[in-house]
PDB file of N, CA and C in Angstrom:
ATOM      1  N   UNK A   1     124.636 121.554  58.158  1.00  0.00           N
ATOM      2  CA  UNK A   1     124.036 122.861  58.152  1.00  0.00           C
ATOM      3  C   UNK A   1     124.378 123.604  56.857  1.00  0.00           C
ATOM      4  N   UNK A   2     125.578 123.497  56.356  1.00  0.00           N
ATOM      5  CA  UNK A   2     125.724 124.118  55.097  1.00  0.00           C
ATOM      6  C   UNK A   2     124.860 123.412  53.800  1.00  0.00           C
ATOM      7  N   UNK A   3     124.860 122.405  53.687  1.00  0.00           N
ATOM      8  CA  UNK A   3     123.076 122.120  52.556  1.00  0.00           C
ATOM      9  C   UNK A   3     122.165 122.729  53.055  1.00  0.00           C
ATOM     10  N   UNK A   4     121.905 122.662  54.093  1.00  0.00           N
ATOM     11  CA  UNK A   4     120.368 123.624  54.003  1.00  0.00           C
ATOM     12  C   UNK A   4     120.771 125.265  54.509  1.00  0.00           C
ATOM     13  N   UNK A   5     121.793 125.798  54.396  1.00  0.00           N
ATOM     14  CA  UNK A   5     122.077 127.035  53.957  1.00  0.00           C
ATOM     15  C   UNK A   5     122.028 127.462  52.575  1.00  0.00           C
ATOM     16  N   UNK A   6     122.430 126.464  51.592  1.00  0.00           N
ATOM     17  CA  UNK A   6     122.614 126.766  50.147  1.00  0.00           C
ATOM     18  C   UNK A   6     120.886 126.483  50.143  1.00  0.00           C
ATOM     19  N   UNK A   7     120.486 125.802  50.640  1.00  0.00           N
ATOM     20  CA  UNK A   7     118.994 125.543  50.324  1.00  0.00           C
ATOM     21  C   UNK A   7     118.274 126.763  50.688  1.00  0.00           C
ATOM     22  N   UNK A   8     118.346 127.058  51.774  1.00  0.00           N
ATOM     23  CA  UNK A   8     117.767 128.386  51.842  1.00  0.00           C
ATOM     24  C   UNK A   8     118.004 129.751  50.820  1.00  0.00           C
ATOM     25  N   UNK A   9     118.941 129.489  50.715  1.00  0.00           N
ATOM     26  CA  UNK A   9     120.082 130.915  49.580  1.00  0.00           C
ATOM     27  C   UNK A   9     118.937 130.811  48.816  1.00  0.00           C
ATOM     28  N   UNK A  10     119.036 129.510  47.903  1.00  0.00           N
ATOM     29  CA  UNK A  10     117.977 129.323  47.045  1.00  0.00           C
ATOM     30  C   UNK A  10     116.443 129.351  46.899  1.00  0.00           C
ATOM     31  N   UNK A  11     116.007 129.545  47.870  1.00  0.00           N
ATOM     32  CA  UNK A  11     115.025 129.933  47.863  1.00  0.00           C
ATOM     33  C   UNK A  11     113.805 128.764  48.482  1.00  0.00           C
ATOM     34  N   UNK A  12     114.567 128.196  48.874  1.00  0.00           N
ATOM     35  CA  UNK A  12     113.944 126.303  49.640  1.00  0.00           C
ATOM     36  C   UNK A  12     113.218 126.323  50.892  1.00  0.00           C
ATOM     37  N   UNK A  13     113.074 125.860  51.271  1.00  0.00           N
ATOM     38  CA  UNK A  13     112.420 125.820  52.487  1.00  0.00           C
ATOM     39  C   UNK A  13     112.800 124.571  53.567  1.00  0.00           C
ATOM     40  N   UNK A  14     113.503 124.748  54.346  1.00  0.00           N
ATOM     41  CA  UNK A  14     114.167 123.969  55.636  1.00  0.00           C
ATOM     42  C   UNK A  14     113.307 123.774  56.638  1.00  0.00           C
ATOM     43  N   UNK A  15     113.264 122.395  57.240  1.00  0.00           N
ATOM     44  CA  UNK A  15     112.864 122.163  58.254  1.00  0.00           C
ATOM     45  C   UNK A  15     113.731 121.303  58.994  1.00  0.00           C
ATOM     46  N   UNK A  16     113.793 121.812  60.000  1.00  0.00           N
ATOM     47  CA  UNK A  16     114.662 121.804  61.289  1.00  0.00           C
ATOM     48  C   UNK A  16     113.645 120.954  62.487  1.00  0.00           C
ATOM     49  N   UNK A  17     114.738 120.114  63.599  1.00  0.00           N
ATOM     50  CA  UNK A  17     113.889 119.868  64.554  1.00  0.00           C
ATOM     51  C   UNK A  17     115.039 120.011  65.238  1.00  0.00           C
ATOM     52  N   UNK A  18     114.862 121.266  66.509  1.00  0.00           N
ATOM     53  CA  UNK A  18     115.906 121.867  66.822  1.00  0.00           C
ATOM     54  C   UNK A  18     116.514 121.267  68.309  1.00  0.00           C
ATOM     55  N   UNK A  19     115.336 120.393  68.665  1.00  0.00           N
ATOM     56  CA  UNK A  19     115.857 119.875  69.727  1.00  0.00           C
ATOM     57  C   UNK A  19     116.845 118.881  69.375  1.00  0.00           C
ATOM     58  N   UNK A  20     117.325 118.304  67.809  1.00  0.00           N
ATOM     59  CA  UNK A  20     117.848 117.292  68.095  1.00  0.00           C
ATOM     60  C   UNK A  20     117.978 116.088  67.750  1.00  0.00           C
ATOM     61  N   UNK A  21     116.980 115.047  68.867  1.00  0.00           N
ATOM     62  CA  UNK A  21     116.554 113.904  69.105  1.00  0.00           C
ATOM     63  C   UNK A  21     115.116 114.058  69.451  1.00  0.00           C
ATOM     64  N   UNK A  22     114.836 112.664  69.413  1.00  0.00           N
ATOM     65  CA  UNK A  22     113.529 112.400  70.158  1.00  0.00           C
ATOM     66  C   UNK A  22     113.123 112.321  71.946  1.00  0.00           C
ATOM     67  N   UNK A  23     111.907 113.204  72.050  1.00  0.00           N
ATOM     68  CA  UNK A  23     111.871 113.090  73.306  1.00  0.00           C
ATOM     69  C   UNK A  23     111.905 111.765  74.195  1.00  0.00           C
ATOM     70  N   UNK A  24     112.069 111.831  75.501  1.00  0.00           N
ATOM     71  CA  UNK A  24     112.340 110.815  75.887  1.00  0.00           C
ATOM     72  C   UNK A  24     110.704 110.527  76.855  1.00  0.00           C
ATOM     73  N   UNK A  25     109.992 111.850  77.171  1.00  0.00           N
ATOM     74  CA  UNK A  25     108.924 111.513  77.823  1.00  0.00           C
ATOM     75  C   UNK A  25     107.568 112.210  76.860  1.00  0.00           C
ATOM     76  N   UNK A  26     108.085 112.976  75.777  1.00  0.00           N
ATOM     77  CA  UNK A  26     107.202 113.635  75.303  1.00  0.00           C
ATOM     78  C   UNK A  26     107.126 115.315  75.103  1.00  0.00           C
ATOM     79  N   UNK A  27     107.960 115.426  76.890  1.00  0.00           N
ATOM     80  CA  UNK A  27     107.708 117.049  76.652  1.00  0.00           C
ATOM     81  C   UNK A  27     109.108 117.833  75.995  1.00  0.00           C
ATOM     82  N   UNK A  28     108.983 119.156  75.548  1.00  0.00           N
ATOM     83  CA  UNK A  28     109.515 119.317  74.866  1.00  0.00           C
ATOM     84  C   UNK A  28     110.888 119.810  75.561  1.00  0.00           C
ATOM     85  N   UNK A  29     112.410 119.593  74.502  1.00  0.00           N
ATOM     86  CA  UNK A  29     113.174 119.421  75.303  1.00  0.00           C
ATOM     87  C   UNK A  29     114.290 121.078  74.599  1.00  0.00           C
ATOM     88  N   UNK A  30     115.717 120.706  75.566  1.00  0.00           N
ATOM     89  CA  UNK A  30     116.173 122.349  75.073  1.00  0.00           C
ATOM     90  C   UNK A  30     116.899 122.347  73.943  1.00  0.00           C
ATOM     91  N   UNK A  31     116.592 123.958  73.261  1.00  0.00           N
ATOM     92  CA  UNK A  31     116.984 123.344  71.638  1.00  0.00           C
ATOM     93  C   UNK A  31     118.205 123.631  71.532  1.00  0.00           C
ATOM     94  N   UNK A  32     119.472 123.479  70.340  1.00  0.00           N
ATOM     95  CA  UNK A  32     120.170 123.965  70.066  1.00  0.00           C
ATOM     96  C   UNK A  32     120.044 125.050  69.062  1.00  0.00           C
ATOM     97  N   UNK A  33     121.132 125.377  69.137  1.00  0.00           N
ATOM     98  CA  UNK A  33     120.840 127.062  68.160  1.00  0.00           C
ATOM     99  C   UNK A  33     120.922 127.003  67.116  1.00  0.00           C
ATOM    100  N   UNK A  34     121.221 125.746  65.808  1.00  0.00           N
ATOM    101  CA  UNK A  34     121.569 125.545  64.391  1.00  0.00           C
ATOM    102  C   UNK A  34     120.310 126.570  63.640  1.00  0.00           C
ATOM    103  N   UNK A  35     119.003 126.514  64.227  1.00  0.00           N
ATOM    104  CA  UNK A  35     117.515 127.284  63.636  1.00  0.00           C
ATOM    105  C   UNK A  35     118.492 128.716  63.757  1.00  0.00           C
ATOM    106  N   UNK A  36     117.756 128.920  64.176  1.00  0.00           N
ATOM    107  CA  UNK A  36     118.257 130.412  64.925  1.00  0.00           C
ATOM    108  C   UNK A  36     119.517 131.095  64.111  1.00  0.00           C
ATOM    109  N   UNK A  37     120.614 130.138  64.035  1.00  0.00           N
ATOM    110  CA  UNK A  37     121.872 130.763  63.364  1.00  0.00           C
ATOM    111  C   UNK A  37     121.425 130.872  61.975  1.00  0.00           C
ATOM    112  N   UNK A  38     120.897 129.242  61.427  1.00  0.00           N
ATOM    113  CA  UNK A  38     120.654 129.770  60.150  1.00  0.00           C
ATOM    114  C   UNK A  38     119.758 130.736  59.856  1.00  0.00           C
ATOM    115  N   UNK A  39     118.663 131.233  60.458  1.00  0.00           N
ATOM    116  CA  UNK A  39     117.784 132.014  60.336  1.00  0.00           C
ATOM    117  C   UNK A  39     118.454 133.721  60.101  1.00  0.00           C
ATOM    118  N   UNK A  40     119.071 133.850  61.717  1.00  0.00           N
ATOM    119  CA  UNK A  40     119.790 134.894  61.948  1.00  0.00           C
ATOM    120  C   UNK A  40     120.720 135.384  60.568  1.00  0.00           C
ATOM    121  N   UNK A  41     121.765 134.069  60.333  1.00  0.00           N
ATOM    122  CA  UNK A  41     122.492 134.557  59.037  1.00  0.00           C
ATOM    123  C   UNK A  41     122.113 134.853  57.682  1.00  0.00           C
ATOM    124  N   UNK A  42     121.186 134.498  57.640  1.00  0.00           N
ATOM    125  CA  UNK A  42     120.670 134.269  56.395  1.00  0.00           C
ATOM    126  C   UNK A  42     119.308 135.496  56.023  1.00  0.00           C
ATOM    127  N   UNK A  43     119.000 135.667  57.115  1.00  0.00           N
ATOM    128  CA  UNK A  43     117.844 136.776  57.127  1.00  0.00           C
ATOM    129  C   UNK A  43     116.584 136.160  56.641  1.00  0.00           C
ATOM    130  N   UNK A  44     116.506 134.951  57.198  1.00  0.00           N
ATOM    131  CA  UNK A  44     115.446 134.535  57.126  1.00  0.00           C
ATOM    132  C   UNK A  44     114.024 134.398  58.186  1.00  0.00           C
ATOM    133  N   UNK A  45     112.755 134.334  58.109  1.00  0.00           N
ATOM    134  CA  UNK A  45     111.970 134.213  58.981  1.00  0.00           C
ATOM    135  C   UNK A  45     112.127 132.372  59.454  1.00  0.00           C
ATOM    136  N   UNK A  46     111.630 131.968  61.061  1.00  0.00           N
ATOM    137  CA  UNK A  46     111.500 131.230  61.260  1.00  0.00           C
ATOM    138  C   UNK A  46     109.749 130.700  61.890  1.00  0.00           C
ATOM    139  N   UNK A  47     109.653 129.738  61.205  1.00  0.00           N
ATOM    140  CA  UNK A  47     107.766 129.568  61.432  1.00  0.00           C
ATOM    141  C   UNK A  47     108.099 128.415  62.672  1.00  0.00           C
ATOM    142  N   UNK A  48     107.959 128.880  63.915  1.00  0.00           N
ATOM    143  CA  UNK A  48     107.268 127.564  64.590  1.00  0.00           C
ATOM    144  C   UNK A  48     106.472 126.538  64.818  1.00  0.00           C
ATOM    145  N   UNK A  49     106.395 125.750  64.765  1.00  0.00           N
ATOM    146  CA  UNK A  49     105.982 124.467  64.547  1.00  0.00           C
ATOM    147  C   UNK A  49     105.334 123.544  65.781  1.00  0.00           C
ATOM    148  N   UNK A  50     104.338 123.380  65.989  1.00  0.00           N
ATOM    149  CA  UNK A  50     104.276 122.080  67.385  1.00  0.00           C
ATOM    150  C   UNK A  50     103.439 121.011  67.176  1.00  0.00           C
ATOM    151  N   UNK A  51     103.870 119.999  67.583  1.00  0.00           N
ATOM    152  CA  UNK A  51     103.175 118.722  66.821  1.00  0.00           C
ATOM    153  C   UNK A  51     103.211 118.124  68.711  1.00  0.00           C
ATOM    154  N   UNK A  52     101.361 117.988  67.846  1.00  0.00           N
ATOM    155  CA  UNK A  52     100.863 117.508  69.173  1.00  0.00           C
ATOM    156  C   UNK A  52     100.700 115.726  68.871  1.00  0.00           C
ATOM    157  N   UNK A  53     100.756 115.037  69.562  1.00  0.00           N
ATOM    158  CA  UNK A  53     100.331 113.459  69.528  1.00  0.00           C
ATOM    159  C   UNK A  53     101.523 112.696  68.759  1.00  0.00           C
ATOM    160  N   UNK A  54     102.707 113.085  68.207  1.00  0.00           N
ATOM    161  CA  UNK A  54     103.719 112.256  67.603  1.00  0.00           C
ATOM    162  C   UNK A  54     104.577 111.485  69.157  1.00  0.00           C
ATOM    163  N   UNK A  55     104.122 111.364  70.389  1.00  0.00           N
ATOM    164  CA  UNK A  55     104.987 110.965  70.810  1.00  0.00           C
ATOM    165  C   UNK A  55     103.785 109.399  70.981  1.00  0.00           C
ATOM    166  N   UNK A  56     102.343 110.030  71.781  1.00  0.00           N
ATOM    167  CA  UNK A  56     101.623 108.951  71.809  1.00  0.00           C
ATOM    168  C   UNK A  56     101.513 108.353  70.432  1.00  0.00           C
ATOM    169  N   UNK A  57     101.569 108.193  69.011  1.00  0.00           N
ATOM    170  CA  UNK A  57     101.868 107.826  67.889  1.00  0.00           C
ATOM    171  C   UNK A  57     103.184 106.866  67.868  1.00  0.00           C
ATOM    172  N   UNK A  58     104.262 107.279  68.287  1.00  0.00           N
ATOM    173  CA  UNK A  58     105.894 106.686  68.028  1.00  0.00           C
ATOM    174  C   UNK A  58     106.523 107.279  69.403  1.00  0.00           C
ATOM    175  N   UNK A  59     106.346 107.121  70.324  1.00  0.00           N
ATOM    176  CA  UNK A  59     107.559 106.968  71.429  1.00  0.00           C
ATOM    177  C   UNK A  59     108.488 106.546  71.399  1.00  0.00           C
ATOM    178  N   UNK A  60     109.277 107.278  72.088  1.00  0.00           N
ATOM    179  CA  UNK A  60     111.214 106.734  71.780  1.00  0.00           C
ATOM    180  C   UNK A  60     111.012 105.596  72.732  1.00  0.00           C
ATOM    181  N   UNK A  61     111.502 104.337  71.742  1.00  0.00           N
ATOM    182  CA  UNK A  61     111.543 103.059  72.100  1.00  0.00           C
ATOM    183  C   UNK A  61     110.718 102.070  72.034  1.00  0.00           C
ATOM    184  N   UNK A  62     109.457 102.860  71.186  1.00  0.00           N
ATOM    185  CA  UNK A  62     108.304 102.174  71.569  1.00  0.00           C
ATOM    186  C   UNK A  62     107.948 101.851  69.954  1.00  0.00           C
ATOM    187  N   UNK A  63     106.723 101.133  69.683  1.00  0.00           N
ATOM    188  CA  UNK A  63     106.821 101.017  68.590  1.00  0.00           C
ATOM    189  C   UNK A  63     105.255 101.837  67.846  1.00  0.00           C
ATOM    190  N   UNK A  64     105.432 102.164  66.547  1.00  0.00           N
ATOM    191  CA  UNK A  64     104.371 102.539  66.184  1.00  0.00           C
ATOM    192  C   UNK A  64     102.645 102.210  66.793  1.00  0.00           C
ATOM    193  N   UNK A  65     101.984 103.126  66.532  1.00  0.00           N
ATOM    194  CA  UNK A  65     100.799 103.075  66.941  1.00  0.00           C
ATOM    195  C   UNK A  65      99.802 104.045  66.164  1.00  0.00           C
ATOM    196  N   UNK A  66      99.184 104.229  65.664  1.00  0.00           N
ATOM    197  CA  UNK A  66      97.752 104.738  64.992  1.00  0.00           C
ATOM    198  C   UNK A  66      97.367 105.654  65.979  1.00  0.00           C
ATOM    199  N   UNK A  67      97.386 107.063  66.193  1.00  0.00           N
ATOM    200  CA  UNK A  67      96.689 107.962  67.011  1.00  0.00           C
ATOM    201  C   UNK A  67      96.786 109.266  65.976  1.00  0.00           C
ATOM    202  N   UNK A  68      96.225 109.686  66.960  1.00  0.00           N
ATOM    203  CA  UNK A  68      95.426 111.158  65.879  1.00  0.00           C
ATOM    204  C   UNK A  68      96.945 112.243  66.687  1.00  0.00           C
ATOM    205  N   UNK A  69      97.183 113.401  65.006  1.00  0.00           N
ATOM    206  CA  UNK A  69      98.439 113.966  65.298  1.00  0.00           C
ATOM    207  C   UNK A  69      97.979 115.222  64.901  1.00  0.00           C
ATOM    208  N   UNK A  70      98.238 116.389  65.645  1.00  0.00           N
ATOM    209  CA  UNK A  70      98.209 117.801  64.719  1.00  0.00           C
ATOM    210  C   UNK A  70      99.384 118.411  64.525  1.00  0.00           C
ATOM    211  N   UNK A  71      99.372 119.628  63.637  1.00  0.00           N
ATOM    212  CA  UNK A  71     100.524 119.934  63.185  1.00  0.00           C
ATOM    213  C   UNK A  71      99.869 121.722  63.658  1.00  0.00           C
ATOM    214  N   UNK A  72     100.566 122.100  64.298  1.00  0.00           N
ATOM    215  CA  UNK A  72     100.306 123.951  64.389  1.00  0.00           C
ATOM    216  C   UNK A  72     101.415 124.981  64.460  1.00  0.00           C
ATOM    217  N   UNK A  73     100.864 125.490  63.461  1.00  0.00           N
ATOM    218  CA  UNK A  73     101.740 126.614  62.358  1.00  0.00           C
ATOM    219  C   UNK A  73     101.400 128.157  63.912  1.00  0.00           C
ATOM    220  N   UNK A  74     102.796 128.818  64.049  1.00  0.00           N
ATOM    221  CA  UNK A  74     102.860 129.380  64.862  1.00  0.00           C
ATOM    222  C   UNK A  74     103.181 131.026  63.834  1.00  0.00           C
ATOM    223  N   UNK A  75     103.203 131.977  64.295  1.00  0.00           N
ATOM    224  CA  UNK A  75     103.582 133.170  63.438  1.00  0.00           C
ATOM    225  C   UNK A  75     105.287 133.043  63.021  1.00  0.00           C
ATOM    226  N   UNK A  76     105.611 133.797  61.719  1.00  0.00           N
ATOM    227  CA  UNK A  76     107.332 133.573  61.557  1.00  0.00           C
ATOM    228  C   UNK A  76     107.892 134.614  62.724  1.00  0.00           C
ATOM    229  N   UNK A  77     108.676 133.975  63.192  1.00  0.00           N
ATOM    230  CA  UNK A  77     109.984 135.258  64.069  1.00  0.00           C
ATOM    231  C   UNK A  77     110.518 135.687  63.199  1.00  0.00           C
ATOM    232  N   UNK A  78     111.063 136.843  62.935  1.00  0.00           N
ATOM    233  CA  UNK A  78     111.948 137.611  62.047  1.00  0.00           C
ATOM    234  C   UNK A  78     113.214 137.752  63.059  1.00  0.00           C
ATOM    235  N   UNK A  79     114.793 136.905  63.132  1.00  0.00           N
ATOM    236  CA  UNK A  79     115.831 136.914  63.379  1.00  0.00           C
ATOM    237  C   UNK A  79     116.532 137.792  63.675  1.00  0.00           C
ATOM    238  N   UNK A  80     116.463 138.905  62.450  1.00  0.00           N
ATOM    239  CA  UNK A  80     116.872 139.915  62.940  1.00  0.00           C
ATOM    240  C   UNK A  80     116.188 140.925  64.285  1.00  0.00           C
ATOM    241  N   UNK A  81     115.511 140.805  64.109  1.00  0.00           N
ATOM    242  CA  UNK A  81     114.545 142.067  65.358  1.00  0.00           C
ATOM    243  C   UNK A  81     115.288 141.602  66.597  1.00  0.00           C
ATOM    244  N   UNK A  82     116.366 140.673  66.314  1.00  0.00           N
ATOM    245  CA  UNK A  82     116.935 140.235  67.844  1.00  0.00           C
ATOM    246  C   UNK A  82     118.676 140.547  67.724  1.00  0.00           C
ATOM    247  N   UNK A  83     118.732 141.507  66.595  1.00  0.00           N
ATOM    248  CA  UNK A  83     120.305 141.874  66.236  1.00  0.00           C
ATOM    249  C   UNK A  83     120.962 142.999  67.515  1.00  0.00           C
ATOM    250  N   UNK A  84     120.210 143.256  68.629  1.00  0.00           N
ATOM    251  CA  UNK A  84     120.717 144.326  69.612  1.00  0.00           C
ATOM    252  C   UNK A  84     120.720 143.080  70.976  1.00  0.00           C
ATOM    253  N   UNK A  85     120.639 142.250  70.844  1.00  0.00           N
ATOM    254  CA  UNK A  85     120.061 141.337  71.966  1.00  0.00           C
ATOM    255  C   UNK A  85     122.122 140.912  72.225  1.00  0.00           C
ATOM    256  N   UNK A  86     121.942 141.007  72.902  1.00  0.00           N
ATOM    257  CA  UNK A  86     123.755 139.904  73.699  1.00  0.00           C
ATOM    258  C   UNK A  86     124.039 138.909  73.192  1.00  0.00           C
ATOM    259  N   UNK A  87     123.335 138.013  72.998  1.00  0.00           N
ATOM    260  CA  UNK A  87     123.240 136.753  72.116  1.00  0.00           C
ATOM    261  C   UNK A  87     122.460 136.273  71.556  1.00  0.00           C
ATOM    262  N   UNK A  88     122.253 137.438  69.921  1.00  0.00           N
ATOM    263  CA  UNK A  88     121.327 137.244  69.407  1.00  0.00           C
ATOM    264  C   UNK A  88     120.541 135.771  68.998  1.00  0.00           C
ATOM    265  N   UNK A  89     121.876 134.591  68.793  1.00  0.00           N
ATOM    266  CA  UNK A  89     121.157 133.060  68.440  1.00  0.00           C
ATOM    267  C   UNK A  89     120.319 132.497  70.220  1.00  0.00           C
ATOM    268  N   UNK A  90     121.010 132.861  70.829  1.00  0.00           N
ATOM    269  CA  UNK A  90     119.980 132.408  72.506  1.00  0.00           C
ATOM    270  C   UNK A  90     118.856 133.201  72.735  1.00  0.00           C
ATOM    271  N   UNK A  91     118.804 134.569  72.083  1.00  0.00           N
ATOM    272  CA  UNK A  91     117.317 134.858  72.613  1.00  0.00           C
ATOM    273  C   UNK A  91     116.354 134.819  71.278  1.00  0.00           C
ATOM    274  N   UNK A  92     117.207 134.291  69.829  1.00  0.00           N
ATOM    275  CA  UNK A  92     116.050 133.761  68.851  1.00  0.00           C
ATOM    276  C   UNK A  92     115.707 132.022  69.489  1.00  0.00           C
ATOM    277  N   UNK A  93     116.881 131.366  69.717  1.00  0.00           N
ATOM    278  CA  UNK A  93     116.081 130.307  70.317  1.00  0.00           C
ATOM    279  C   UNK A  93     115.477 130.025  71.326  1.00  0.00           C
ATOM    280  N   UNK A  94     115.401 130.721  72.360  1.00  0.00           N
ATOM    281  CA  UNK A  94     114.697 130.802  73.546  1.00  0.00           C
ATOM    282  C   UNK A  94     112.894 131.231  73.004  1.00  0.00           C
ATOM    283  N   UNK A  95     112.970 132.046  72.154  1.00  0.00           N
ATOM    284  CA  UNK A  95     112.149 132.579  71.550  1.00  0.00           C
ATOM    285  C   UNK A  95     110.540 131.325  70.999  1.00  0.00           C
ATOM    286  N   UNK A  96     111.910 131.067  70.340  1.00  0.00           N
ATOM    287  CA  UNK A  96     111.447 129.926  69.554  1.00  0.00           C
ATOM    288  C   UNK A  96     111.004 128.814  70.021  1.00  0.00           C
ATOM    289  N   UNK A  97     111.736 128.365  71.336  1.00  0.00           N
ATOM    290  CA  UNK A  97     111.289 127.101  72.092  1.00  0.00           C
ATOM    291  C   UNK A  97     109.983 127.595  72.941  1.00  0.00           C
ATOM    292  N   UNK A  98     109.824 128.773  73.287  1.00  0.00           N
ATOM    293  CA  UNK A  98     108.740 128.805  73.924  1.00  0.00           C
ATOM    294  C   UNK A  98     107.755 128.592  72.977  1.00  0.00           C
ATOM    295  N   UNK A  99     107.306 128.895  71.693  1.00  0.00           N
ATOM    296  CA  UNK A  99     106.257 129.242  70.859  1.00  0.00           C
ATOM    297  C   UNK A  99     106.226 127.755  70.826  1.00  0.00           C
ATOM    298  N   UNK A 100     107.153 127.191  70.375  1.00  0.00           N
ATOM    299  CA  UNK A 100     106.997 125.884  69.833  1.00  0.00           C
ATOM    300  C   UNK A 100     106.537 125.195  70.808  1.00  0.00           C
ATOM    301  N   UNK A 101     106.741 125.130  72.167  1.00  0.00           N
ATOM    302  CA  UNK A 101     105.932 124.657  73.689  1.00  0.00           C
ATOM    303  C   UNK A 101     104.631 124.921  73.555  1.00  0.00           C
ATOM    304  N   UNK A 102     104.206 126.217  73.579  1.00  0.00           N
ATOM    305  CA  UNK A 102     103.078 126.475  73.233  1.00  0.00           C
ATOM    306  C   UNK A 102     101.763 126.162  72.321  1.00  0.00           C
ATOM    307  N   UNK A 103     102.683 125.827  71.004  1.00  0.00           N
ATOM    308  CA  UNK A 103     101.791 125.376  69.720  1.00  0.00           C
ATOM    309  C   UNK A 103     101.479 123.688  69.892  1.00  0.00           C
ATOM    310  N   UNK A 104     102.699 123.180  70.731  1.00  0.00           N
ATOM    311  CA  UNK A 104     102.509 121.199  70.867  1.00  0.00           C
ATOM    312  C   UNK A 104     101.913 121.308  72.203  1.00  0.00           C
ATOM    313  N   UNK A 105     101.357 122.504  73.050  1.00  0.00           N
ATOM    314  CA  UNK A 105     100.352 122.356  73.844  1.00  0.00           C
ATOM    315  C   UNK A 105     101.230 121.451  75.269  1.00  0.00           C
ATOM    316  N   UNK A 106     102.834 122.015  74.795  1.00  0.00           N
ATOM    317  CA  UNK A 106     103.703 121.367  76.011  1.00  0.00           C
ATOM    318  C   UNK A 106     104.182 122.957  77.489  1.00  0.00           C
ATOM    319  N   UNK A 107     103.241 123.934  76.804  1.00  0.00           N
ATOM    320  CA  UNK A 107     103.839 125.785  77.437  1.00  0.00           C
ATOM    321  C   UNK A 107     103.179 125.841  78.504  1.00  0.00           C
ATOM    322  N   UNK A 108     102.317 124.572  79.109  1.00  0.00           N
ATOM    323  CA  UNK A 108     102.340 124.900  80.798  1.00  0.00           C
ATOM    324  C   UNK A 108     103.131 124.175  81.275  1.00  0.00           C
ATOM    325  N   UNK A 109     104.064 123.370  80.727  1.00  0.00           N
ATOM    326  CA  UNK A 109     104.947 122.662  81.782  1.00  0.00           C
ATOM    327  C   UNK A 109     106.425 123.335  81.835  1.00  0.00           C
ATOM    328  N   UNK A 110     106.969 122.853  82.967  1.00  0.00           N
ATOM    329  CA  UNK A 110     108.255 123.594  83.282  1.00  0.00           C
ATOM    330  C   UNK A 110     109.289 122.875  82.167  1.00  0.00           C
ATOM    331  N   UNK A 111     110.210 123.569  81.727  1.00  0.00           N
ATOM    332  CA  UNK A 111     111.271 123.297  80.851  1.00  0.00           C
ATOM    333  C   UNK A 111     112.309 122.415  82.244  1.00  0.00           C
TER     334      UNK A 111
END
């Protein structure tokens, strides 16, 4: 996490996959807070992300396959707007996992 803090300082652009690992069925799983903190500390915006078809593409365990993938760009959260919240990194990532459910078209299923 500290390289892509100096990366950010600098003016870089980080991408994070906050769950982790790879899903195990596809849907999306719970994240940890590394986004969120760096975001939070740093005063940076975070753009959500949801990628639809990378699991039918590469399933964990499975092997490549040729299918059609999208990529959807969600609005940035601004980190701070969550500086009065109890735990500001749990309700930027809570935040965040929903949008990102939403954008990979995984936000009608139950977490």
């Amino acid at each position: 996490m500290q390289v892509g803090a100096i990366g950010l300082k600098h003016g870089r652009v980080l991408l994070v996959f906050p769950e982790g690992t790879r899903s195990i069925d596809g849907r999306v799983t719970e994240f940890k807070k590394g986004a969120a903190i760096l975001g939070y500390e740093l005063g940076v915006p975070i753009v959500p992300v949801g990628i639809r078809g990378s699991f039918e593409s590469w399933p964990r365990g499975g092997s490549f396959r040729f299918r059609p993938v999208e990529i959807h760009f969600g609005d940035p959260i601004n980190p701070l707007a969550f500086s009065r919240a109890a735990d500001p990194y749990a309700a930027v990532t809570e935040v965040l996992q929903d949008r990102v459910k939403i954008l990979s078209d995984d936000g009608k299923m139950d977490s």
